[in-house]
C-alpha atoms as a PDB file:
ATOM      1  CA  UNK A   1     168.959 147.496 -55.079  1.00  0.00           C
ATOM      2  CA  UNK A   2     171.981 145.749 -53.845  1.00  0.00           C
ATOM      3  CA  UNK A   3     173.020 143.076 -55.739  1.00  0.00           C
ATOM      4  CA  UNK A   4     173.678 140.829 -53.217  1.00  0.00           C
ATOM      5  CA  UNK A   5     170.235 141.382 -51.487  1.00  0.00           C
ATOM      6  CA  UNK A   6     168.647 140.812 -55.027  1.00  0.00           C
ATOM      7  CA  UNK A   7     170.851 137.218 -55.580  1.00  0.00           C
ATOM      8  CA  UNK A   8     169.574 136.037 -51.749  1.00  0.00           C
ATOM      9  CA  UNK A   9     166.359 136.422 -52.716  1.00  0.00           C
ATOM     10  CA  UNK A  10     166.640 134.689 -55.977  1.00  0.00           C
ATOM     11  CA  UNK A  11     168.209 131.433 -54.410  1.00  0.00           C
ATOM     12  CA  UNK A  12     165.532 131.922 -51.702  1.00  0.00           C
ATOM     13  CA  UNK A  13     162.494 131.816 -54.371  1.00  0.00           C
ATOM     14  CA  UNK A  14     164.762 128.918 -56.699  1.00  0.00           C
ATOM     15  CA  UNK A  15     164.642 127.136 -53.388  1.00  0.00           C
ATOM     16  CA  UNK A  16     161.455 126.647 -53.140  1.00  0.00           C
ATOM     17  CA  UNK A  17     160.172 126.690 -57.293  1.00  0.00           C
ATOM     18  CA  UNK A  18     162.590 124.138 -57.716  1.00  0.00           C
ATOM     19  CA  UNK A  19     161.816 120.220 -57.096  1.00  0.00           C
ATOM     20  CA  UNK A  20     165.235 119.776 -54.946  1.00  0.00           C
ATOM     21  CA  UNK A  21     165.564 118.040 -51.476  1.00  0.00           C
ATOM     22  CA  UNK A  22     166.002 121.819 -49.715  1.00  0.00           C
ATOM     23  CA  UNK A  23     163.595 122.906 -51.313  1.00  0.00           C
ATOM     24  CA  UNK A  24     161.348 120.393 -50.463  1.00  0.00           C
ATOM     25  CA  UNK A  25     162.649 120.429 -47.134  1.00  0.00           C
ATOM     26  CA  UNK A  26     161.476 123.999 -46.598  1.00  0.00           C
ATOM     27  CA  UNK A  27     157.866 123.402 -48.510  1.00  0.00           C
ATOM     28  CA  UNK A  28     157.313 120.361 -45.281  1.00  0.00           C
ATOM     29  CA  UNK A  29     158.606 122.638 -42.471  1.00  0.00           C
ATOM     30  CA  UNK A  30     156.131 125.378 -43.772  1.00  0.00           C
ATOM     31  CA  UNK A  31     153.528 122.712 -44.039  1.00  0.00           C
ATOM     32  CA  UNK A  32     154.135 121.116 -40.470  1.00  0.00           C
ATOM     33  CA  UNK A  33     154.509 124.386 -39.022  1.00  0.00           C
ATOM     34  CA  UNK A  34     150.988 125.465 -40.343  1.00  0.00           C
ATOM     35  CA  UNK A  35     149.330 122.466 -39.293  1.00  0.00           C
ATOM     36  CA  UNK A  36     150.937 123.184 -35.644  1.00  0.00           C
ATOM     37  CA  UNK A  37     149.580 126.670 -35.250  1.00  0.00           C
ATOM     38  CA  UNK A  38     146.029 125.338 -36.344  1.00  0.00           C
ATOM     39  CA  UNK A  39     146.284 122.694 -33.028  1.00  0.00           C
ATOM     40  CA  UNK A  40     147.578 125.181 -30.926  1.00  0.00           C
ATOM     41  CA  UNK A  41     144.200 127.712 -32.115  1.00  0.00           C
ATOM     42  CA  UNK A  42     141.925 125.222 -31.848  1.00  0.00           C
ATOM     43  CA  UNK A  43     143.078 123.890 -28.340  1.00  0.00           C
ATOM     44  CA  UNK A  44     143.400 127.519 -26.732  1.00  0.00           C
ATOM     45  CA  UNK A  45     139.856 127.769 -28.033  1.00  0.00           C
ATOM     46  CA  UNK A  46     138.402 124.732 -26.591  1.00  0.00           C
ATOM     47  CA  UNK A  47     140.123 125.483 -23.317  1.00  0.00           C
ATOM     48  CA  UNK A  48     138.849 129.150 -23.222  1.00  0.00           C
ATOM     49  CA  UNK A  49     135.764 128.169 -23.949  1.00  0.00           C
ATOM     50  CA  UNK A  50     135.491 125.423 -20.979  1.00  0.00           C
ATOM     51  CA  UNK A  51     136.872 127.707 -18.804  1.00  0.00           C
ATOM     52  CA  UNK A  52     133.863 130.277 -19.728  1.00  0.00           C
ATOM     53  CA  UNK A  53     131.141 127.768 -19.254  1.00  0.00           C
ATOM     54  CA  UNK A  54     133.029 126.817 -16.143  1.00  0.00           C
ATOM     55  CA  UNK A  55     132.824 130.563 -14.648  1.00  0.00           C
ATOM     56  CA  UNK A  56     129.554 130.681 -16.017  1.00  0.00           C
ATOM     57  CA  UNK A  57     127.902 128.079 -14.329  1.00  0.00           C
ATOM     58  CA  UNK A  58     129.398 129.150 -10.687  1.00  0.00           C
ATOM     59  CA  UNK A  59     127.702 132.245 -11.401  1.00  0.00           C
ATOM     60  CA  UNK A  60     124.190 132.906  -9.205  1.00  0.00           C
ATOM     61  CA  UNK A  61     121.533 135.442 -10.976  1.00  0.00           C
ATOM     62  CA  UNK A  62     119.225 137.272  -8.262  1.00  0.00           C
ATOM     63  CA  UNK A  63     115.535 136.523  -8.458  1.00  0.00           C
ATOM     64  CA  UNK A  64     114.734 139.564  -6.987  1.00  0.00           C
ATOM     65  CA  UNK A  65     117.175 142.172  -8.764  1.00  0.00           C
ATOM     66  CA  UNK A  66     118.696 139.864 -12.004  1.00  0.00           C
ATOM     67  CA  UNK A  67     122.135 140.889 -10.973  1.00  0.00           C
ATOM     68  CA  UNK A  68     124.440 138.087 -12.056  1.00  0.00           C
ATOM     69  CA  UNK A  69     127.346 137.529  -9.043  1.00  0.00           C
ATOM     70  CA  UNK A  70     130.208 134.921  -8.524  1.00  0.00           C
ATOM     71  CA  UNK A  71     129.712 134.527  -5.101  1.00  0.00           C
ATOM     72  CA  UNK A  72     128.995 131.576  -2.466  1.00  0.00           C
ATOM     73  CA  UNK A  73     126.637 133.895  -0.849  1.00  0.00           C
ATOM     74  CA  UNK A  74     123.630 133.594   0.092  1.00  0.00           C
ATOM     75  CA  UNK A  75     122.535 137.187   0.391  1.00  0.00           C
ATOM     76  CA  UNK A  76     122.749 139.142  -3.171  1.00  0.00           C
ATOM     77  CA  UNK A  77     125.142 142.031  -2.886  1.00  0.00           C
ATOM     78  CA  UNK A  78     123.220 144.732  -4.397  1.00  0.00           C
ATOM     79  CA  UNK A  79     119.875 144.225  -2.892  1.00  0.00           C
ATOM     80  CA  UNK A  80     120.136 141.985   0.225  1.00  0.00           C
ATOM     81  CA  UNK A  81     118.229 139.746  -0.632  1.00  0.00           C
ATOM     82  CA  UNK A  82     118.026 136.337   0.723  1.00  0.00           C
ATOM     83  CA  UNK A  83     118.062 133.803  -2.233  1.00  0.00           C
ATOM     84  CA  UNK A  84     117.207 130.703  -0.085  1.00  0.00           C
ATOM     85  CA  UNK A  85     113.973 131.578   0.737  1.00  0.00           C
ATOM     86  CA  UNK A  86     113.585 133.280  -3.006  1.00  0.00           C
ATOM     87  CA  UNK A  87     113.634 129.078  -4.026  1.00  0.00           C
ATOM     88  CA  UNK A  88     110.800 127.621  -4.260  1.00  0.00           C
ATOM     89  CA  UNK A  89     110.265 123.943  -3.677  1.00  0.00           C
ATOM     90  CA  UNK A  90     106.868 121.999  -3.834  1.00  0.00           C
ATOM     91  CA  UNK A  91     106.049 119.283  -2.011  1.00  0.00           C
ATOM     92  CA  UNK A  92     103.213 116.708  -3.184  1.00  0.00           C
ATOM     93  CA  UNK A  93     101.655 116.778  -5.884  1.00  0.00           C
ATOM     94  CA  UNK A  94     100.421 119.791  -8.083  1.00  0.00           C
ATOM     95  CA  UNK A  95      97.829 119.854 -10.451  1.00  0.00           C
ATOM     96  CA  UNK A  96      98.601 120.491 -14.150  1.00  0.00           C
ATOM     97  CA  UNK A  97      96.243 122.891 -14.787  1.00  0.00           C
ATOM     98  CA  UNK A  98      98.119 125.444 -12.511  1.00  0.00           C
ATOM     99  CA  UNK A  99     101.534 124.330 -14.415  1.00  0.00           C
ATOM    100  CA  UNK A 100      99.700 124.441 -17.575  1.00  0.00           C
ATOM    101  CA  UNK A 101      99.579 127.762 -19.828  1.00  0.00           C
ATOM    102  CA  UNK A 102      96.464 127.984 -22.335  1.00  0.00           C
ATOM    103  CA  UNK A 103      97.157 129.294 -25.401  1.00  0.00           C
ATOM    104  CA  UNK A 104      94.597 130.375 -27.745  1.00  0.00           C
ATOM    105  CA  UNK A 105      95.143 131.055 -31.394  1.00  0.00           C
ATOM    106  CA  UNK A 106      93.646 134.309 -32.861  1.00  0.00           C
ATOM    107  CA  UNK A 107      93.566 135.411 -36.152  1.00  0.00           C
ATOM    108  CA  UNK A 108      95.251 139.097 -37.085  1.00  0.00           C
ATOM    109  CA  UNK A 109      93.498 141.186 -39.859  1.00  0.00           C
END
């Protein structure tokens, strides 16, 4: 190895082994640079993950086909169908038995 290399390495690792103000200095850049990557992770996180739910909820599924599309359509693209008239919308009153499911427990052997 060069011996120059070698001795810039040496003061390098003395720099920071060593309780002096340099190397002190360097030990609080590392630390305040760590700390600054961290926020910058965990805000491109939270944005990308708003701007999935976001996309997500602009998204329309097809009752007839389940393909998902971003669209402000009213007609799916790969079937044709309409999806107004797929939505349906009571008026009055229903009784709960027909909204109701029975369940009955049975025992397995």
């Amino acid at each position: 190895m060069n011996r120059g290399y070698s001795f810039i390495i040496f003061s390098i690792l003395l720099l920071f082994l060593l309780p002096t103000p340099l190397g002190r200095l360097f030990i609080d850049m590392a630390g305040g640079i760590m700390i600054l990557l961290v926020i910058i992770i965990f805000t491109i996180t939270g944005a990308s993950w708003l701007a999935i739910r976001n996309f997500k909820s602009n998204l329309k599924t097809c009752s007839n086909c389940g393909a998902s599309y971003f669209s402000q359509q009213e007609i799916c693209p790969l079937c044709n169908t309409n999806q107004s008239n797929n939505n349906t919308s009571y008026e009055g009153n229903l009784p709960a038995s027909s909204a109701t499911i029975d369940i009955k427990a049975e025992e397995t052997k």
